[in-house]
Protein backbone atom coordinates (compact mmCIF):
# COMPACT_ATOMS: atom_id res chain seq x y z
CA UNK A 1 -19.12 16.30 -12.23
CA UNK A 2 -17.44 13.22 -13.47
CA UNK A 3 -14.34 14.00 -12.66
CA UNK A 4 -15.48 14.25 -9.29
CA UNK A 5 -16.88 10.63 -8.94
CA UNK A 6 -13.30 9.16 -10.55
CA UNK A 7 -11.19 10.78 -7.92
CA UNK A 8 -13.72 9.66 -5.38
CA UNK A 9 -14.22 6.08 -6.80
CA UNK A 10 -9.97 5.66 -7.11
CA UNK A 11 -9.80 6.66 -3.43
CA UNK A 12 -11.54 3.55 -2.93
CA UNK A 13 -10.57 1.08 -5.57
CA UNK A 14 -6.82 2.44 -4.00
CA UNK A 15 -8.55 0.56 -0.72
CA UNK A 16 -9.38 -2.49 -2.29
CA UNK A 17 -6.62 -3.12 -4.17
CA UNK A 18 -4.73 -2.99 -0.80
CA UNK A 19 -7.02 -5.88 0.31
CA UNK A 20 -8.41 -3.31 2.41
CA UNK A 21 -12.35 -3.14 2.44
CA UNK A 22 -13.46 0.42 3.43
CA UNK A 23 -17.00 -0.05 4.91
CA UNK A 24 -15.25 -2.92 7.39
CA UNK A 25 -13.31 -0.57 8.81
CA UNK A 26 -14.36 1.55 12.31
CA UNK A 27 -14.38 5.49 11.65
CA UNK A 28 -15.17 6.81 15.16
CA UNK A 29 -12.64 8.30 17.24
CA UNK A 30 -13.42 8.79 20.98
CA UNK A 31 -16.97 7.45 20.16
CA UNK A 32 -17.54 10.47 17.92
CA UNK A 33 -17.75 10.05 14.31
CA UNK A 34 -15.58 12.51 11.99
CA UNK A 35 -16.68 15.93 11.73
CA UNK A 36 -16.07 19.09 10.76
CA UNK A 37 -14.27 21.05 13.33
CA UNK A 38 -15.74 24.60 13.03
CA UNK A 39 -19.72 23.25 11.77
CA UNK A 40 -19.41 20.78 14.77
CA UNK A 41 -21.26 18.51 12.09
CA UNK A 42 -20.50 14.56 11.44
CA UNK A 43 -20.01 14.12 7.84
CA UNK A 44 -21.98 11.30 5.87
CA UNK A 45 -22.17 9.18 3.00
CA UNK A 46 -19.36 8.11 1.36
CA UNK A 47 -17.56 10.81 3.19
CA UNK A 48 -17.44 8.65 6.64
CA UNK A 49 -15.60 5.99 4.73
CA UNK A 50 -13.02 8.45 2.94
CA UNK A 51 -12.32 9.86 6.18
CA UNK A 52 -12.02 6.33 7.54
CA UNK A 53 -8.85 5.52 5.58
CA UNK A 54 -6.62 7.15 7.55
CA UNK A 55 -5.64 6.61 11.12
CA UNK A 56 -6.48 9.77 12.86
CA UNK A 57 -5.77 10.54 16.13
CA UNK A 58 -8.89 12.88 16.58
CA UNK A 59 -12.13 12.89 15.07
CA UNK A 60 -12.04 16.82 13.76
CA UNK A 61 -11.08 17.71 10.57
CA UNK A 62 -10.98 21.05 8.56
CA UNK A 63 -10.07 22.68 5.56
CA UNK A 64 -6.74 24.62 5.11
CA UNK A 65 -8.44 28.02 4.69
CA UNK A 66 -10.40 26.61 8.12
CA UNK A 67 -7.05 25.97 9.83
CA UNK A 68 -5.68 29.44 9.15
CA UNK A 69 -8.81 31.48 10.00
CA UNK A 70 -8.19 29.44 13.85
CA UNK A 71 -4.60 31.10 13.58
CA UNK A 72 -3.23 27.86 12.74
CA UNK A 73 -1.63 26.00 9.37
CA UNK A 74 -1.13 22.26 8.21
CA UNK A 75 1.67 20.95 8.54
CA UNK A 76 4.37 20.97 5.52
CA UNK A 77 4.20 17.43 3.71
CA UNK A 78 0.92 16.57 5.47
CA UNK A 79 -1.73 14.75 2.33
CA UNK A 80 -5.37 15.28 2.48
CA UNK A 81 -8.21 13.92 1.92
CA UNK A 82 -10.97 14.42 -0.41
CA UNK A 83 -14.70 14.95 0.70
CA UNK A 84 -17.54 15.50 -1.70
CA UNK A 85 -20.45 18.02 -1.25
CA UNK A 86 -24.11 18.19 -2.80
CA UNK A 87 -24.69 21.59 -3.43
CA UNK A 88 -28.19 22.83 -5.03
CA UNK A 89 -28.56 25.68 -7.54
CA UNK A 90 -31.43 27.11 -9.39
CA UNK A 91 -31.31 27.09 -13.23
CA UNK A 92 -33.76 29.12 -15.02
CA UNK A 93 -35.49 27.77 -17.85
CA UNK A 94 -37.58 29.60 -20.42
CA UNK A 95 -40.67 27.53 -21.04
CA UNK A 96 -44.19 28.40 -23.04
CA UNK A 97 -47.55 28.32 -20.89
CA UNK A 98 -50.17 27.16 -22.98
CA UNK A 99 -52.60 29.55 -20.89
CA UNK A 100 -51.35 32.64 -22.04
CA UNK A 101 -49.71 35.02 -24.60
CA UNK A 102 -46.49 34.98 -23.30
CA UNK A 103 -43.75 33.14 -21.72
CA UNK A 104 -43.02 32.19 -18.20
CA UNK A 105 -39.56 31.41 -16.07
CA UNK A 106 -39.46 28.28 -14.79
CA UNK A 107 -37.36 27.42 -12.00
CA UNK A 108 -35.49 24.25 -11.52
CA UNK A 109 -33.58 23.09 -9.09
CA UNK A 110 -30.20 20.55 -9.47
CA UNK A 111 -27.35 19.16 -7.40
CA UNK A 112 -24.29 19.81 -8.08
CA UNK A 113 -20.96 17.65 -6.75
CA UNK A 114 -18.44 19.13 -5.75
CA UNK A 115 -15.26 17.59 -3.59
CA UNK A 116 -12.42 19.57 -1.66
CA UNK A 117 -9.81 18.72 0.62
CA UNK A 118 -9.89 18.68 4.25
CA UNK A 119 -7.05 17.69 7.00
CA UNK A 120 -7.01 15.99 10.56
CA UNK A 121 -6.52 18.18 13.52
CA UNK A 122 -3.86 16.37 14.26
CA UNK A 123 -1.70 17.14 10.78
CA UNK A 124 -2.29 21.16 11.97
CA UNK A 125 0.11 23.01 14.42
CA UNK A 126 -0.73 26.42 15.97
CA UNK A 127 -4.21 26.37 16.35
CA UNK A 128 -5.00 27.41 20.32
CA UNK A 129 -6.70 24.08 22.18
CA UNK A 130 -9.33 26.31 23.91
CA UNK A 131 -10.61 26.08 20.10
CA UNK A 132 -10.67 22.59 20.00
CA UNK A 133 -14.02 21.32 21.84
CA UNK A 134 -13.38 18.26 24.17
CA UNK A 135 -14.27 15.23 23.46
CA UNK A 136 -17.07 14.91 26.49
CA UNK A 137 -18.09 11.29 27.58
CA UNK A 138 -21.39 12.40 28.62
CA UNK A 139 -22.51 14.22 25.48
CA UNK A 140 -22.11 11.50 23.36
CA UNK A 141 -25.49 9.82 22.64
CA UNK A 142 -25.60 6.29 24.31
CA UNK A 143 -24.67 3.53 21.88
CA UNK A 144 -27.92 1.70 20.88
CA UNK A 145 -27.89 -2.32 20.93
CA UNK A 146 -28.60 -3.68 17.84
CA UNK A 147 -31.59 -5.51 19.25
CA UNK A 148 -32.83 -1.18 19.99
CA UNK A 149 -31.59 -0.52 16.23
CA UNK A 150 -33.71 -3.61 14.77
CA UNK A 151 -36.72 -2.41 17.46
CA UNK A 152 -37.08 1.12 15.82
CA UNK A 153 -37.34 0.08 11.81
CA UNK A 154 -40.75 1.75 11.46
CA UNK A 155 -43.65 -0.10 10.10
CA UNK A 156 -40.93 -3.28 9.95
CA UNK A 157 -40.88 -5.94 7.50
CA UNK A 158 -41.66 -9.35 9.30
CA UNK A 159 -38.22 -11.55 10.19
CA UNK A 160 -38.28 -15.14 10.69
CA UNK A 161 -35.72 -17.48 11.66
CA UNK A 162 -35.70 -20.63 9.63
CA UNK A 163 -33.19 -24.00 9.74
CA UNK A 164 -31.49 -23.61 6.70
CA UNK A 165 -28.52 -21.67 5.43
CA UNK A 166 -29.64 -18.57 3.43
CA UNK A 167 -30.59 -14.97 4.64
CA UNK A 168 -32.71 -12.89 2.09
CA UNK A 169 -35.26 -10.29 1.76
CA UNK A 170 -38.15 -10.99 -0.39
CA UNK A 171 -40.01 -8.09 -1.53
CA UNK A 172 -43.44 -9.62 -2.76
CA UNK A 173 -44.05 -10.62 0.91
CA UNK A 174 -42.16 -7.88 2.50
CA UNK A 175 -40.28 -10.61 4.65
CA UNK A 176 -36.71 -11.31 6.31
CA UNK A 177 -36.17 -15.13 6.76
CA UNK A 178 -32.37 -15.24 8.59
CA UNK A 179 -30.52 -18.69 9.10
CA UNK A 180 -31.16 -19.47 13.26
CA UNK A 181 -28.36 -17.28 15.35
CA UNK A 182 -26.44 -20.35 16.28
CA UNK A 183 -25.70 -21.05 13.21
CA UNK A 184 -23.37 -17.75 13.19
CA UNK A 185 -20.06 -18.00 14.97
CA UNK A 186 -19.61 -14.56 16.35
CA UNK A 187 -22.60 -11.78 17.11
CA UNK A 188 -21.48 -9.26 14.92
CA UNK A 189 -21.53 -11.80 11.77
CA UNK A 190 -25.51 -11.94 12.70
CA UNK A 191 -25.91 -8.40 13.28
CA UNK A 192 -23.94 -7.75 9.81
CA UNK A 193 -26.34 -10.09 7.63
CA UNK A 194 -29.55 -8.86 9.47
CA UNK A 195 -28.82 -5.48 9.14
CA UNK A 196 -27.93 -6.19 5.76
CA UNK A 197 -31.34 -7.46 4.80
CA UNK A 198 -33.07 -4.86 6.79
CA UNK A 199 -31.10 -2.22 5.02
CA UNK A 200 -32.61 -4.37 1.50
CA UNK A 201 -36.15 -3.78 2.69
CA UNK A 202 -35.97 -0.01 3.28
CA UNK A 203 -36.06 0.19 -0.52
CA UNK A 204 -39.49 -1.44 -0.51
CA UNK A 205 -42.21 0.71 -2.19
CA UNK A 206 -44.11 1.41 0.78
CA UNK A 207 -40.92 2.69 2.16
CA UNK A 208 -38.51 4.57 0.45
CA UNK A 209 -39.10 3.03 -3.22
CA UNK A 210 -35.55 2.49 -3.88
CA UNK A 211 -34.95 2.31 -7.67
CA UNK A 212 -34.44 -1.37 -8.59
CA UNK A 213 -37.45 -2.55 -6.81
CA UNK A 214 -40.00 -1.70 -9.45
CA UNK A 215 -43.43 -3.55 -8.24
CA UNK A 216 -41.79 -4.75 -5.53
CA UNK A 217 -39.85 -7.39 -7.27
CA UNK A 218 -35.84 -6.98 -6.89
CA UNK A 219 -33.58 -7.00 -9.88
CA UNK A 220 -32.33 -9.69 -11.68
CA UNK A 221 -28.88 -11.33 -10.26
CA UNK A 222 -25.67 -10.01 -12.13
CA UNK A 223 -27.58 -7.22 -13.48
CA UNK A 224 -26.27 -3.59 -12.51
CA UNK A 225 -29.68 -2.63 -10.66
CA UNK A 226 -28.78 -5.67 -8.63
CA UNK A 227 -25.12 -4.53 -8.44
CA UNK A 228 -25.73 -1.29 -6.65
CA UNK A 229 -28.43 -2.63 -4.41
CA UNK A 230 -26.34 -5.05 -2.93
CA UNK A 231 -23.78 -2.64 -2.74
CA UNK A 232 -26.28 -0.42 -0.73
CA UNK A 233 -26.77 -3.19 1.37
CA UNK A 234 -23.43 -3.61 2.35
CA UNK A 235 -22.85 0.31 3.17
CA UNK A 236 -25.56 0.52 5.14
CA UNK A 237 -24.82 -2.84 7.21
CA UNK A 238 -21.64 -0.73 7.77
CA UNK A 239 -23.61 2.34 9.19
CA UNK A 240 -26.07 0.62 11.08
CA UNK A 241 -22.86 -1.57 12.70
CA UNK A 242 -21.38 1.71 13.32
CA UNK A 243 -24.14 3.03 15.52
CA UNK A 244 -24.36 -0.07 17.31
CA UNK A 245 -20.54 -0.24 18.76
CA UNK A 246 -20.09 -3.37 15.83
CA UNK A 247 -17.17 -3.85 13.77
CA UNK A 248 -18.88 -4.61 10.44
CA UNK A 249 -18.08 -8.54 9.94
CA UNK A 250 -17.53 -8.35 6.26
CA UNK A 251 -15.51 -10.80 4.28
CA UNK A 252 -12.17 -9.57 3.18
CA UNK A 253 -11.81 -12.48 0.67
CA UNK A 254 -9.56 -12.09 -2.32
CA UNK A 255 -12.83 -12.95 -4.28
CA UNK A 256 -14.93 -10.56 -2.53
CA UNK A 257 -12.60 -7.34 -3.14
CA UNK A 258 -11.85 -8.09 -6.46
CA UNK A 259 -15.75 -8.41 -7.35
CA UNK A 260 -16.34 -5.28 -6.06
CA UNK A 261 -12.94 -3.77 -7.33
CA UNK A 262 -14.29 -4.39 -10.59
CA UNK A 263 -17.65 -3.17 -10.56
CA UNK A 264 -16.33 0.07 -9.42
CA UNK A 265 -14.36 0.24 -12.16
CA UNK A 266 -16.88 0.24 -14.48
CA UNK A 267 -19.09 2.50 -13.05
CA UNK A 268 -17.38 5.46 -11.21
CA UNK A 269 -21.08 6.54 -9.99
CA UNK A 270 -21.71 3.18 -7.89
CA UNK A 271 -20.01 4.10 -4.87
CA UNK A 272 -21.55 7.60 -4.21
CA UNK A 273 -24.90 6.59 -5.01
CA UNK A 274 -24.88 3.62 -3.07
CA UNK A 275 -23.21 5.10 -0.12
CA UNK A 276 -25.92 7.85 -0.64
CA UNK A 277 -29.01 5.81 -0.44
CA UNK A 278 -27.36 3.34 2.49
CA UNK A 279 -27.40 6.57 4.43
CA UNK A 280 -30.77 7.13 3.65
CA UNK A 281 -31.83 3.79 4.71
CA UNK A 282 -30.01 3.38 7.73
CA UNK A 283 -31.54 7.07 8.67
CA UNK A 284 -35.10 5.21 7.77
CA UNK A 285 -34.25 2.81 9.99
CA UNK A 286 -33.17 4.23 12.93
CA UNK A 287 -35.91 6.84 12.63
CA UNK A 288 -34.35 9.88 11.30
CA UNK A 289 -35.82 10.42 7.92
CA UNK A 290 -35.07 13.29 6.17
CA UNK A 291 -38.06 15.07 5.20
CA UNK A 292 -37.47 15.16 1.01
CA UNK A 293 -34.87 13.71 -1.21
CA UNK A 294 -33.46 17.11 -1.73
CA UNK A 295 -33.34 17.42 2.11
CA UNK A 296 -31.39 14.56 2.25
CA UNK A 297 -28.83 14.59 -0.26
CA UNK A 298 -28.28 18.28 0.75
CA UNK A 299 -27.72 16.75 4.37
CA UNK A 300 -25.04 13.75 3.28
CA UNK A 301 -21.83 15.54 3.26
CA UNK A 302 -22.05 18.50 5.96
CA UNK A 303 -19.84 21.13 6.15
CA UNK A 304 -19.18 22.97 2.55
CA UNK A 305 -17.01 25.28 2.02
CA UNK A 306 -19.86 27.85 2.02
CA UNK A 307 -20.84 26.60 5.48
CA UNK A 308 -17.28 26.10 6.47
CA UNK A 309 -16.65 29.96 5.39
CA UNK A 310 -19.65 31.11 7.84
């Protein structure tokens, strides 16, 4: 499983030290974001943002053994990209019970992570068109406001505007205090730091109890609790800026990418786990809670290659 998070984590470290910050980027395509062509399913996670890096010209993508099965192939010299995959198995565990003579099986369950390589439609030849579903203006869900996206946050923390030139959450009063809008130049720089916050406040105990906000008090600065919760922040300004038609306004300082550069470094897990619980949030947020944990993590990068297969 390691390896898996160090070729994910050097796909985006690659990105940085381009000067190239993946969750500023826009991913959709035709107002669709990428997805699997046969499962019809949007990817998620960290998987919208590794799909993100490259330009594509169509928001499909596949696996070779997927472009083959449509009677088509990729393209010679065409590179892929890597997605990950949760995938949960049973392992059996002998165990005593107390109540009897005997022994019991115990089942448990664990995730395993996986990642595989899948291609653009558009680096495939051969495969017939009537295949390909069109891209139909009228089934795509409207595109929410962010003043709709900040209106469904259930059970919300309170937000106040204040004259003076810090945004934060504070968990001990569950409370959002944002610098007055006119102090931000353009509306997407607003939208960025209050989704930002908002995204901060999902992990609230009475919400989804993020780790790192043990009795509601957030972790230390410079610590690497803090570290991934800010980075969590970040990814899931990204995907809430996403749903609302925003380009994320992120900074694309030198100082800014190299910070993060380096924390990924050190910890090849950061990104995925991050980019797994900013899914989670921005899901809480907009209303679409999964129903467990398991649910959810089994739900961030659709379209395995046992689904694919199906």
């Amino acid at each position: 499983m390691s390896k898996v998070y160090e070729v994910i984590t050097g796909q985006i470290v690659e990105q940085l030290e381009r000067g190239v910050v993946p969750w500023a980027r826009p991913w959709k395509v035709d107002g669709l974001a990428p997805s699997n062509l046969v499962s019809r399913r949007p990817y998620r996670g960290i998987n919208v943002f590794l799909l993100g890096f490259r330009a594509a010209s169509t928001p499909w993508w596949l696996t070779f053994r997927q472009a083959k099965a449509l009677g088509g192939s990729v393209r010679a010299g065409e590179r892929s990209t890597p997605v990950i995959f949760w995938r949960w198995v049973d392992r059996a565990e002998r165990g005593i019970d107390e109540t009897s003579s005997g022994s019991e099986r115990r089942r448990e369950r664990l995730p395993v992570l996986r990642y595989y390589s899948v291609f653009n439609l558009d680096q495939t030849e051969g495969i017939d068109l009537a295949k390909v579903p069109a891209v139909d203006p009228s089934a795509i869900d409207d595109v929410p406001t962010a003043e709709e996206i900040v209106a469904r946050f259930p059970y919300p923390p309170a937000i106040e505007h204040l004259a003076q030139p810090r945004a934060f959450y504070r968990p001990s009063t569950d409370s959002v205090t944002m610098p007055p809008r006119s102090a931000f130049e353009r509306t997407e720089g607003y939208y960025s730091t209050l989704f930002h916050e908002l995204t901060h406040a999902t992990g609230h105990a009475k919400r989804l109890a993020r780790p790192g906000f043990d009795k509601n008090h957030a972790s230390p600065f410079g610590s690497e609790p803090y570290a991934r919760e800010e980075l969590v922040a970040e990814l899931g300004a990204a995907f809430l800026c996403g749903e609302a038609g925003l380009e994320p306004d992120i900074s694309n300082s030198a100082a800014y990418i190299d910070h993060w550069r380096q924390q990924l470094s050190r910890d090849s897990r950061l990104v995925i786990t991050a980019a797994q619980q900013a899914q989670r949030a921005a899901d809480f947020i907009l209303g679409r809670v999964a129903r467990s944990a398991e649910e959810s993590e089994s739900h961030s990068v659709e379209g395995s290659p046992e689904e694919e297969a199906a």
